[in-house]
C-alpha atoms as a PDB file:
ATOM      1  CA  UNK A   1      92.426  64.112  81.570  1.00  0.00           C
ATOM      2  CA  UNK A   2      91.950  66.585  78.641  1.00  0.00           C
ATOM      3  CA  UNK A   3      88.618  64.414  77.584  1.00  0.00           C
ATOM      4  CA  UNK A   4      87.183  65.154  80.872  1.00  0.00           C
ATOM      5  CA  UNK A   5      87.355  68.505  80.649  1.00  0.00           C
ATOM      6  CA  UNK A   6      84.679  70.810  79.226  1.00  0.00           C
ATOM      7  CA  UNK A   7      85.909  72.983  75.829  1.00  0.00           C
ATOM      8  CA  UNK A   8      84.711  76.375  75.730  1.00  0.00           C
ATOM      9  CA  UNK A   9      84.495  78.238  73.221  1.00  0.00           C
ATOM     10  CA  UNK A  10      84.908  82.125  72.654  1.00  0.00           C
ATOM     11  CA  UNK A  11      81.623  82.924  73.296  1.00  0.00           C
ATOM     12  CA  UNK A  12      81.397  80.756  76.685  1.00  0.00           C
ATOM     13  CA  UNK A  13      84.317  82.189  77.848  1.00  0.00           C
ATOM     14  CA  UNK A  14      82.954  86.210  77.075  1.00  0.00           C
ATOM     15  CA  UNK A  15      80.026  85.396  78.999  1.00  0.00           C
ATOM     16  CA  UNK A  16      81.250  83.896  81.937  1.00  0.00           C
ATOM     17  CA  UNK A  17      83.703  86.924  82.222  1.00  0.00           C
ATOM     18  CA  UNK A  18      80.611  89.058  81.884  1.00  0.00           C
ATOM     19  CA  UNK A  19      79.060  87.531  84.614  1.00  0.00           C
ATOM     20  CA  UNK A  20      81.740  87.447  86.787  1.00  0.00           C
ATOM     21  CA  UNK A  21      83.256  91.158  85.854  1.00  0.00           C
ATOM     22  CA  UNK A  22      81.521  93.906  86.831  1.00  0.00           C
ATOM     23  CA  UNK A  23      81.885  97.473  85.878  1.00  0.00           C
ATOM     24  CA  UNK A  24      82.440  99.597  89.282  1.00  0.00           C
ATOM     25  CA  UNK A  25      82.681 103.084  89.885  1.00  0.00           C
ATOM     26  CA  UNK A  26      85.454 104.942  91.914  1.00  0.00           C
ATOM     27  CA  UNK A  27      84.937 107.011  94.995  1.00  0.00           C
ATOM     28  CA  UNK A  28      85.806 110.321  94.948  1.00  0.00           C
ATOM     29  CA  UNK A  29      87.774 110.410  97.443  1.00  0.00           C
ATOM     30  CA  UNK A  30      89.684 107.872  95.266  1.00  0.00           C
ATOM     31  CA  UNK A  31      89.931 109.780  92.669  1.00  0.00           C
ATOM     32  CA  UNK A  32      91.031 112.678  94.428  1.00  0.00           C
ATOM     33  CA  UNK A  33      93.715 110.947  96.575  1.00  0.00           C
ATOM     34  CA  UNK A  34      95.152 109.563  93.206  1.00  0.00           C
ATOM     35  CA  UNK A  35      95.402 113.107  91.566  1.00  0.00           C
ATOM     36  CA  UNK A  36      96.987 114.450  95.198  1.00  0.00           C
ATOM     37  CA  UNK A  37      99.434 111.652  94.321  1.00  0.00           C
ATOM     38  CA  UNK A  38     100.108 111.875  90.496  1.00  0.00           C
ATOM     39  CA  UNK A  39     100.186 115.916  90.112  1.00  0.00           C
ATOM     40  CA  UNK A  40     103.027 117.868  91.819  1.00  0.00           C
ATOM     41  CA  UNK A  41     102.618 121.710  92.038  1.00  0.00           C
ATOM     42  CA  UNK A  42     105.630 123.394  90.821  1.00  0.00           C
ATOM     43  CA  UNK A  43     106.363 126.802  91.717  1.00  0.00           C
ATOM     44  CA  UNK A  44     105.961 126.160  95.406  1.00  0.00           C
ATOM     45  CA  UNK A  45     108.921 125.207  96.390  1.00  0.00           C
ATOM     46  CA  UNK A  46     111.726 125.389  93.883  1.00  0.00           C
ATOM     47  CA  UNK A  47     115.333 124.056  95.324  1.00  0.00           C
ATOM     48  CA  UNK A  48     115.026 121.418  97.361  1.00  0.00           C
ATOM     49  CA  UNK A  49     117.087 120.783 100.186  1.00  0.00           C
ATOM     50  CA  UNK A  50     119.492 118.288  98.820  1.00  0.00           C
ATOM     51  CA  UNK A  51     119.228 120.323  95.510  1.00  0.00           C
ATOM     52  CA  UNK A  52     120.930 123.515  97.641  1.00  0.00           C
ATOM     53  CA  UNK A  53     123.221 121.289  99.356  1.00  0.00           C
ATOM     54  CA  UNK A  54     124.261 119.578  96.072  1.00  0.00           C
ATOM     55  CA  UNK A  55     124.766 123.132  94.214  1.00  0.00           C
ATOM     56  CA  UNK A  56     127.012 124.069  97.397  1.00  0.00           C
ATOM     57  CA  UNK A  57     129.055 121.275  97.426  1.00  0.00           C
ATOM     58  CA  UNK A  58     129.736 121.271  93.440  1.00  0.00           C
ATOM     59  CA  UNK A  59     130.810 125.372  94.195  1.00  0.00           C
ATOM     60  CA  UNK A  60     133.122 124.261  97.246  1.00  0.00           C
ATOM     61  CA  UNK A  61     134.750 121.585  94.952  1.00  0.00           C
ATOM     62  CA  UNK A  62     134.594 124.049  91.726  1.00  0.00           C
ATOM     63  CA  UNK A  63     136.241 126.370  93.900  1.00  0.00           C
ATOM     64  CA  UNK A  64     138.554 124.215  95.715  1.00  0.00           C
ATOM     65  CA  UNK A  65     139.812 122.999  92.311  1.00  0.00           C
ATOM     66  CA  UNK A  66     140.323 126.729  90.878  1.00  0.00           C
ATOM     67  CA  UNK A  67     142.699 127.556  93.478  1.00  0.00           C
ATOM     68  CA  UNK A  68     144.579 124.413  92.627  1.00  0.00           C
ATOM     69  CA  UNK A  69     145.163 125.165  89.178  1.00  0.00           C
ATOM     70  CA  UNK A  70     146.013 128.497  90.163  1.00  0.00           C
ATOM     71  CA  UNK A  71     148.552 127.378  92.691  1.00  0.00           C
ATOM     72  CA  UNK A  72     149.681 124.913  90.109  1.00  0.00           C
ATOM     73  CA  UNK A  73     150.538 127.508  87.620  1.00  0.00           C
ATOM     74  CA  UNK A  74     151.902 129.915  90.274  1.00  0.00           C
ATOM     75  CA  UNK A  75     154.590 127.458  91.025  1.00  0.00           C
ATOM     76  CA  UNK A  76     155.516 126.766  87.549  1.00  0.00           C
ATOM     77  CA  UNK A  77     156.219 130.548  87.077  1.00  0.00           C
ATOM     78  CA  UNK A  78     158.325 130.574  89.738  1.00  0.00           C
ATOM     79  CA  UNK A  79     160.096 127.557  88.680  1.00  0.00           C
ATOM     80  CA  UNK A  80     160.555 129.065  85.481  1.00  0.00           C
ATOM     81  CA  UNK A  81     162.118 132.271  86.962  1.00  0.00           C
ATOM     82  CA  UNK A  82     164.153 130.429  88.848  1.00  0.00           C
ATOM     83  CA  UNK A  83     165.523 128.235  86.278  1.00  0.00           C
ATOM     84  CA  UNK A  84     166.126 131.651  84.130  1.00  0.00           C
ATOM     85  CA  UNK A  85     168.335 133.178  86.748  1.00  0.00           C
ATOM     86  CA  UNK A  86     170.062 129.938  87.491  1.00  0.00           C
ATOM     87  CA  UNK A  87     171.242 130.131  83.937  1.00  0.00           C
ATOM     88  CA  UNK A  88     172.443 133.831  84.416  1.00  0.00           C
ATOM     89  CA  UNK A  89     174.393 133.113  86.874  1.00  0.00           C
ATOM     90  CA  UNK A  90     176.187 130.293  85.468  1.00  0.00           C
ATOM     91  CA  UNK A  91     176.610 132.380  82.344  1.00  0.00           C
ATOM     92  CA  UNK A  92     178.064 135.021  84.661  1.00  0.00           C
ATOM     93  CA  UNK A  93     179.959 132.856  86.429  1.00  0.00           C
ATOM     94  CA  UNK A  94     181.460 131.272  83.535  1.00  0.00           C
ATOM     95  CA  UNK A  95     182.400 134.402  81.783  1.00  0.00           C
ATOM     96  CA  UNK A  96     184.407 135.737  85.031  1.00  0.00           C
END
C-alpha cells in the first residue's frame, strides 16, 4: 500500500499548506469581545458576595471558638479552686 502512495517531500508539503492556509484578519468586534473577556477591571467592585459571606462565617467560627477556650479555661480555674479548698478542709478536718 505504501508503494502506491505519493512521497512528498518538505517542500510539497509547505506549499500545499500555503495554498490551503490562508492568513485572515479578525473583526473588531472580535477583538473587542475577547479583551471584554480576558481583562477584568479591578477597583469596581472589591468583596464579592461569597468573599463577605466567607469573611463572616470565618469571624462567627473565630469567635465561636474564642469563647470556647475561654469557657474552657474558666472551668479549669474553678476546678482548681475547688480542688484547693477541698484540701483545706480535709486538712481542717483532720487536724480537729
Amino acid at each position: 500500500m505504501s508503494a502506491n502512495r505519493q512521497r512528498l517531500d518538505r517542500k510539497r508539503i509547505e506549499q500545499l499548506l500555503e495554498d490551503s492556509l490562508i492568513p485572515i484578519e479578525p473583526s473588531n468586534s472580535f477583538v473587542s469581545d475577547l479583551r471584554a473577556r480576558l481583562i477584568t477591571v479591578r477597583g469596581g467592585q472589591v468583596l464579592s458576595p461569597w468573599m463577605l459571606i466567607l469573611i463572616m462565617a470565618s469571624v462567627v467560627i473565630f469567635i465561636a471558638s474564642a469563647l470556647g477556650l475561654v469557657l474552657r479555661v474558666l472551668l479549669a480555674l474553678l476546678g482548681l479552686v475547688g480542688l484547693m479548698e477541698r484540701r483545706r478542709r480535709s486538712s481542717k478536718a483532720l487536724s480537729a
